[in-house]
PDB file of N, CA and C in Angstrom:
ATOM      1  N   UNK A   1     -31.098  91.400   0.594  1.00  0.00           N
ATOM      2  CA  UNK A   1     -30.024  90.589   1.098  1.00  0.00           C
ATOM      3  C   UNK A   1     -28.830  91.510   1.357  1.00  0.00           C
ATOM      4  N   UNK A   2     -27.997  91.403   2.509  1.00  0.00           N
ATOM      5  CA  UNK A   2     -26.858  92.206   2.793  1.00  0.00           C
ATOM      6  C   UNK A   2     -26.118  91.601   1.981  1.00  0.00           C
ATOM      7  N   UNK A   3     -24.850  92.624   2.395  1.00  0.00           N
ATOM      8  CA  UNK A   3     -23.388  92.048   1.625  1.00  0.00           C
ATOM      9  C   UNK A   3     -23.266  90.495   2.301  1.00  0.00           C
ATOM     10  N   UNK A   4     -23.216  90.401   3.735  1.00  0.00           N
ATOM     11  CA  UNK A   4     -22.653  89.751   4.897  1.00  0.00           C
ATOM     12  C   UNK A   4     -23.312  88.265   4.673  1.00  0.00           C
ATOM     13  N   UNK A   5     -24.590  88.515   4.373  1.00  0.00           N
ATOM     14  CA  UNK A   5     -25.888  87.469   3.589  1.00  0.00           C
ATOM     15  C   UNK A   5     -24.958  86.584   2.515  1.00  0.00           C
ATOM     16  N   UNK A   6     -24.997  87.266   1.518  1.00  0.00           N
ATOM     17  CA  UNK A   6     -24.780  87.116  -0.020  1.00  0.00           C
ATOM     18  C   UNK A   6     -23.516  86.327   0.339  1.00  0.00           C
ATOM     19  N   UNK A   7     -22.288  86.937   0.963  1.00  0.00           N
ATOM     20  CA  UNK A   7     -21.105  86.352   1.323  1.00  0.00           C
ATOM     21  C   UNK A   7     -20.989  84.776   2.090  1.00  0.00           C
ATOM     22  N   UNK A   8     -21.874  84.407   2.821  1.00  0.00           N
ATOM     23  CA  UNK A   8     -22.021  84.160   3.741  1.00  0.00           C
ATOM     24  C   UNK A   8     -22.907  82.630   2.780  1.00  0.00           C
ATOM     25  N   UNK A   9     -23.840  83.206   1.987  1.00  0.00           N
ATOM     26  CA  UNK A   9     -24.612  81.624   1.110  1.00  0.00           C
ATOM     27  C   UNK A   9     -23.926  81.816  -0.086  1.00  0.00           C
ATOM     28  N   UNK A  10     -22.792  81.988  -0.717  1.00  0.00           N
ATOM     29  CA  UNK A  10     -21.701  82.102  -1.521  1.00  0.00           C
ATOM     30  C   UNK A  10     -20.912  80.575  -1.108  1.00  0.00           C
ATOM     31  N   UNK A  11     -20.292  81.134  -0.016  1.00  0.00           N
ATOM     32  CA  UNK A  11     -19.176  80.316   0.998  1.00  0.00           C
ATOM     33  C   UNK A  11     -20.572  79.297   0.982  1.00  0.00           C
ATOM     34  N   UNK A  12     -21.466  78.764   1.536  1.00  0.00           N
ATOM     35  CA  UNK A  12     -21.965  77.388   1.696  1.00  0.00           C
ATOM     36  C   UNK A  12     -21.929  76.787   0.544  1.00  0.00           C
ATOM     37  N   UNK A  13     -23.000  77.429  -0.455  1.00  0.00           N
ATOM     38  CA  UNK A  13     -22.839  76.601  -1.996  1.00  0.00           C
ATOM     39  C   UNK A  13     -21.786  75.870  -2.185  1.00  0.00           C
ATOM     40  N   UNK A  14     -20.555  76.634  -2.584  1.00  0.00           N
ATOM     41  CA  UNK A  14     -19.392  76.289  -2.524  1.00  0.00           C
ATOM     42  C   UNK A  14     -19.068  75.151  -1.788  1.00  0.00           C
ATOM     43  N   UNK A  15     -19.009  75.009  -0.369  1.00  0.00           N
ATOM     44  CA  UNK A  15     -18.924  74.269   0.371  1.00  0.00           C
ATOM     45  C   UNK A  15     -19.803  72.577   0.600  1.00  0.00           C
ATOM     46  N   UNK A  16     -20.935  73.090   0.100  1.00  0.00           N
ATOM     47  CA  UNK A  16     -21.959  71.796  -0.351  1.00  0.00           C
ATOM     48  C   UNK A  16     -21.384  71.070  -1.796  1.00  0.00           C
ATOM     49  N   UNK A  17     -20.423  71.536  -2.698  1.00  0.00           N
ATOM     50  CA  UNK A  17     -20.397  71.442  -3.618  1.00  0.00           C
ATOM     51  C   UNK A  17     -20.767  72.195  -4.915  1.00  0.00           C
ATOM     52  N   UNK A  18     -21.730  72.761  -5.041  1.00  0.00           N
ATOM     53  CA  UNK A  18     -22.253  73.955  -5.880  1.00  0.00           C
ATOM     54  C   UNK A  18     -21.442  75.223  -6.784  1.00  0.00           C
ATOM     55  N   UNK A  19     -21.638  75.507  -7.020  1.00  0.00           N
ATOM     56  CA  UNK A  19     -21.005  76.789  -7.997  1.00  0.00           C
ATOM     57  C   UNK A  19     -21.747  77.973  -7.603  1.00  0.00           C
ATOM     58  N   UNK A  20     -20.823  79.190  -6.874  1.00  0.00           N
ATOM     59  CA  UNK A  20     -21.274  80.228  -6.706  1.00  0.00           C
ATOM     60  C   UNK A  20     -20.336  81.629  -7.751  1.00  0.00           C
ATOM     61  N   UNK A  21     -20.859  82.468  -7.900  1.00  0.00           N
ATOM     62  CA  UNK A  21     -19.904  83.287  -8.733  1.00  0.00           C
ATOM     63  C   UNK A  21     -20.515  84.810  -7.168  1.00  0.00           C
ATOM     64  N   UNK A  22     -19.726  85.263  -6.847  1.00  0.00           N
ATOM     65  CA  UNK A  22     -19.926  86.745  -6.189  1.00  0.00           C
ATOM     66  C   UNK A  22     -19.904  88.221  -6.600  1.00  0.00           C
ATOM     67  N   UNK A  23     -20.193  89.020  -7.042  1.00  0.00           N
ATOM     68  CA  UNK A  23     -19.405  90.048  -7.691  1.00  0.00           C
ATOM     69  C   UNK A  23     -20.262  90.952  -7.040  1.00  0.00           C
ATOM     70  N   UNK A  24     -18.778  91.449  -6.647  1.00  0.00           N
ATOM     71  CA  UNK A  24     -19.203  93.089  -5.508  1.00  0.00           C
ATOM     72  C   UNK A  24     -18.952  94.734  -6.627  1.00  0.00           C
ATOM     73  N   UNK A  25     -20.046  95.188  -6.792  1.00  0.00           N
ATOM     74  CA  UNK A  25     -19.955  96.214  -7.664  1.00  0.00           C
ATOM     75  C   UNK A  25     -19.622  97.594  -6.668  1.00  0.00           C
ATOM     76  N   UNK A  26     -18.668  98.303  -6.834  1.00  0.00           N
ATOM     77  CA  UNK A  26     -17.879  99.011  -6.303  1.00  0.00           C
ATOM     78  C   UNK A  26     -19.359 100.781  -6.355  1.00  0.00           C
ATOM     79  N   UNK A  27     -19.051 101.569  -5.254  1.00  0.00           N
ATOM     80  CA  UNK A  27     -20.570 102.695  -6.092  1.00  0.00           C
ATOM     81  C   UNK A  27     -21.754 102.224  -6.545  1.00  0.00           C
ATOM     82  N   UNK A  28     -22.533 101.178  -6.896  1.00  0.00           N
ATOM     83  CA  UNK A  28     -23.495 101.104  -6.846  1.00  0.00           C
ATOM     84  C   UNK A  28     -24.489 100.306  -6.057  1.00  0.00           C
ATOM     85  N   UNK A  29     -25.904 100.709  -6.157  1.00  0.00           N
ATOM     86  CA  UNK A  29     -26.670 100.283  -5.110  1.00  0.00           C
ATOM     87  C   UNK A  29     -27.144  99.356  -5.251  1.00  0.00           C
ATOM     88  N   UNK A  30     -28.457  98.068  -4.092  1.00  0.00           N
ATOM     89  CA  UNK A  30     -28.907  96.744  -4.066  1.00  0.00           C
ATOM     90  C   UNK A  30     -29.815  96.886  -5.371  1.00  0.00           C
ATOM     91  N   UNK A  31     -29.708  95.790  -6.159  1.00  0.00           N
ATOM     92  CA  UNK A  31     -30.573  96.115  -7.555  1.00  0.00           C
ATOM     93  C   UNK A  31     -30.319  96.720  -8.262  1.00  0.00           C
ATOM     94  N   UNK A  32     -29.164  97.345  -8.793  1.00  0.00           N
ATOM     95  CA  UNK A  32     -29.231  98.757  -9.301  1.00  0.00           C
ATOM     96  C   UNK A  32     -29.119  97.724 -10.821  1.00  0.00           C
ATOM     97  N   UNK A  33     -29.092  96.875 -11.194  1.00  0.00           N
ATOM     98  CA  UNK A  33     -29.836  95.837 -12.596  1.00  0.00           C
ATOM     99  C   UNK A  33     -30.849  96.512 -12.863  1.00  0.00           C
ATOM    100  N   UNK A  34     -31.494  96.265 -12.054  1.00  0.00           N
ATOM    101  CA  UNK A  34     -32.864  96.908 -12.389  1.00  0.00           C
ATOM    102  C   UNK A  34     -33.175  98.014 -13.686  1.00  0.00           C
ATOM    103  N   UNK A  35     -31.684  99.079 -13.280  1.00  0.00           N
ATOM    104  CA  UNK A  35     -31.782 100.499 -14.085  1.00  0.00           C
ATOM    105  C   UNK A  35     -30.919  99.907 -15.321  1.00  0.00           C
ATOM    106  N   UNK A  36     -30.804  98.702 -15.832  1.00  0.00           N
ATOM    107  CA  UNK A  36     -29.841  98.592 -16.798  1.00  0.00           C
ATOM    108  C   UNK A  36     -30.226  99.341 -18.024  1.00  0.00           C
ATOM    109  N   UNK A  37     -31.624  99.681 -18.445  1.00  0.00           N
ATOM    110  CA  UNK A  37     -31.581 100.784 -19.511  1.00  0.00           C
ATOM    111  C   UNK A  37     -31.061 101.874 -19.562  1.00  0.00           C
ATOM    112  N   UNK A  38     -30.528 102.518 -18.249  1.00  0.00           N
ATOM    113  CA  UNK A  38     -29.989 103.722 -17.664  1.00  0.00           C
ATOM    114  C   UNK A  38     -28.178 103.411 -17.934  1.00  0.00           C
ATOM    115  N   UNK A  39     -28.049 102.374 -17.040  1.00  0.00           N
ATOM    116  CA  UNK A  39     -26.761 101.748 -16.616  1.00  0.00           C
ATOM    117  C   UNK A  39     -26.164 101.005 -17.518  1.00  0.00           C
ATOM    118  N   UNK A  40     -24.856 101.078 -18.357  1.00  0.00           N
ATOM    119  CA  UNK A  40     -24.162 100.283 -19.080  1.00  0.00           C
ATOM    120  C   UNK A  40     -23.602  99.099 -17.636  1.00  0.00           C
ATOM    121  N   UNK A  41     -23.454  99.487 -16.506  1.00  0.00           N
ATOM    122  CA  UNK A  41     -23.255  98.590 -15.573  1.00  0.00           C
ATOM    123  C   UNK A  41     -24.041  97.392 -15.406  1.00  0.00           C
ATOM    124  N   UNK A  42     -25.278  97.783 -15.125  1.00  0.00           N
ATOM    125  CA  UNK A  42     -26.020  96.918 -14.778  1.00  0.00           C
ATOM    126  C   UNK A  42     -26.375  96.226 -16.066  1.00  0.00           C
ATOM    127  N   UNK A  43     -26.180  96.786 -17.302  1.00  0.00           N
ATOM    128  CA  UNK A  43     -26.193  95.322 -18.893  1.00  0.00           C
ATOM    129  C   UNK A  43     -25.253  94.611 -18.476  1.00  0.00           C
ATOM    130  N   UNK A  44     -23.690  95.292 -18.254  1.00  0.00           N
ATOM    131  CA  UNK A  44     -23.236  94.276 -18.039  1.00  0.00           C
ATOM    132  C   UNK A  44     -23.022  93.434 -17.025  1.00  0.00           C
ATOM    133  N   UNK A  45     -23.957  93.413 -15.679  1.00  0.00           N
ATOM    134  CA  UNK A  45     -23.902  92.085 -14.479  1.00  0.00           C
ATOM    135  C   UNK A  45     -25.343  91.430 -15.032  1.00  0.00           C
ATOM    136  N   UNK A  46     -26.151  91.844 -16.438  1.00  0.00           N
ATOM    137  CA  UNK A  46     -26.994  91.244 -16.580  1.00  0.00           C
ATOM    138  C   UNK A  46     -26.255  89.995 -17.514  1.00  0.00           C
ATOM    139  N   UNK A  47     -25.506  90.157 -18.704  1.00  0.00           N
ATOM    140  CA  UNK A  47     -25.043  89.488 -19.199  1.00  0.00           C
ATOM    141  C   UNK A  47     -23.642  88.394 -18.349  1.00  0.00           C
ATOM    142  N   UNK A  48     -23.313  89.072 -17.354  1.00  0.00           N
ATOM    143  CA  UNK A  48     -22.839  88.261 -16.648  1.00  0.00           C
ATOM    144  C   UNK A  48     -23.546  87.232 -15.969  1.00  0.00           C
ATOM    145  N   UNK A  49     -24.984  87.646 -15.420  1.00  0.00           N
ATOM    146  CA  UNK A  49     -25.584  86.740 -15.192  1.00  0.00           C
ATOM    147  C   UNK A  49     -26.226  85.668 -16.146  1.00  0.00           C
ATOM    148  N   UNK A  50     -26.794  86.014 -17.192  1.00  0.00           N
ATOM    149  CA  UNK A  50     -26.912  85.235 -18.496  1.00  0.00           C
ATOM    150  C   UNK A  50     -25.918  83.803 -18.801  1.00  0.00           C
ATOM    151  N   UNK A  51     -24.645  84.589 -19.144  1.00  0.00           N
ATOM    152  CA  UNK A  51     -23.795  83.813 -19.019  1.00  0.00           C
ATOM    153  C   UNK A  51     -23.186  82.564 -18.294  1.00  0.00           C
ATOM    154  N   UNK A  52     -23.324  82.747 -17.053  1.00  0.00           N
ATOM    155  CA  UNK A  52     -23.788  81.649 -15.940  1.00  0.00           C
ATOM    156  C   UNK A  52     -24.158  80.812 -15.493  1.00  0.00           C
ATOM    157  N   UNK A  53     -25.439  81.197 -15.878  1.00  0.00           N
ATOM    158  CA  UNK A  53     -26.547  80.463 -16.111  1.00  0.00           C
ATOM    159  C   UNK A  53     -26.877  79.440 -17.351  1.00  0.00           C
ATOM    160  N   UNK A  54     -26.111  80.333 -18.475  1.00  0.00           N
ATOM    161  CA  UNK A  54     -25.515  79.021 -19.422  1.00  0.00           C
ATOM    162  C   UNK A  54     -25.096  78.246 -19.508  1.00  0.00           C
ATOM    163  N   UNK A  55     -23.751  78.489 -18.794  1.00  0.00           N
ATOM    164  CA  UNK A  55     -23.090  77.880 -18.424  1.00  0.00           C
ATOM    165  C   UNK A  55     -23.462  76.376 -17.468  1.00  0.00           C
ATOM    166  N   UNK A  56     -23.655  77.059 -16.745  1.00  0.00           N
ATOM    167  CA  UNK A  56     -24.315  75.959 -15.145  1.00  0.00           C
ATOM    168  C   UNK A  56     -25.387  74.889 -15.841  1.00  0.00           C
ATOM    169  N   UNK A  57     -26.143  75.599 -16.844  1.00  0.00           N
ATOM    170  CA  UNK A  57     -26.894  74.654 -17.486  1.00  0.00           C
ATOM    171  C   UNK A  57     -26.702  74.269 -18.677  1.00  0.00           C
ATOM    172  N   UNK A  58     -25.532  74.291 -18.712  1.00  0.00           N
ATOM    173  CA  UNK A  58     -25.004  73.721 -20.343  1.00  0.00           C
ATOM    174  C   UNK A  58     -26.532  74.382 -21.363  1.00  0.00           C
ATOM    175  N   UNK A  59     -26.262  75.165 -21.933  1.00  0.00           N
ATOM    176  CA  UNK A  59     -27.168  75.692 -22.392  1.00  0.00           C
ATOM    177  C   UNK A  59     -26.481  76.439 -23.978  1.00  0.00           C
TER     178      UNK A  59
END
């Protein structure tokens, strides 16, 4: 998915009603989650995502 993508079904969610969260990571690459054993970054957009998802689902 591009930036332009991601931006782009952000703004609809939103717009349908929905909850979108965006976060543009500055230097790193598509997936770079992936390397979160590597990356203190990518733990933390994992726990950001976690979080979220808690959230959204009352959890």
């Amino acid at each position: 998915m591009l930036l332009s993508d991601a931006e782009r079904l952000a703004e609809r969610v939103c717009a349908y009603g929905g909850e979108a969260t965006l976060e543009i990571w500055e230097n790193l690459w598509s997936v770079f989650q992936l390397m979160s054993a590597l990356l203190p970054e990518g733990q933390e957009a994992i726990g950001k995502i976690g979080s979220f998802v808690k959230r959204i689902w009352s959890l």
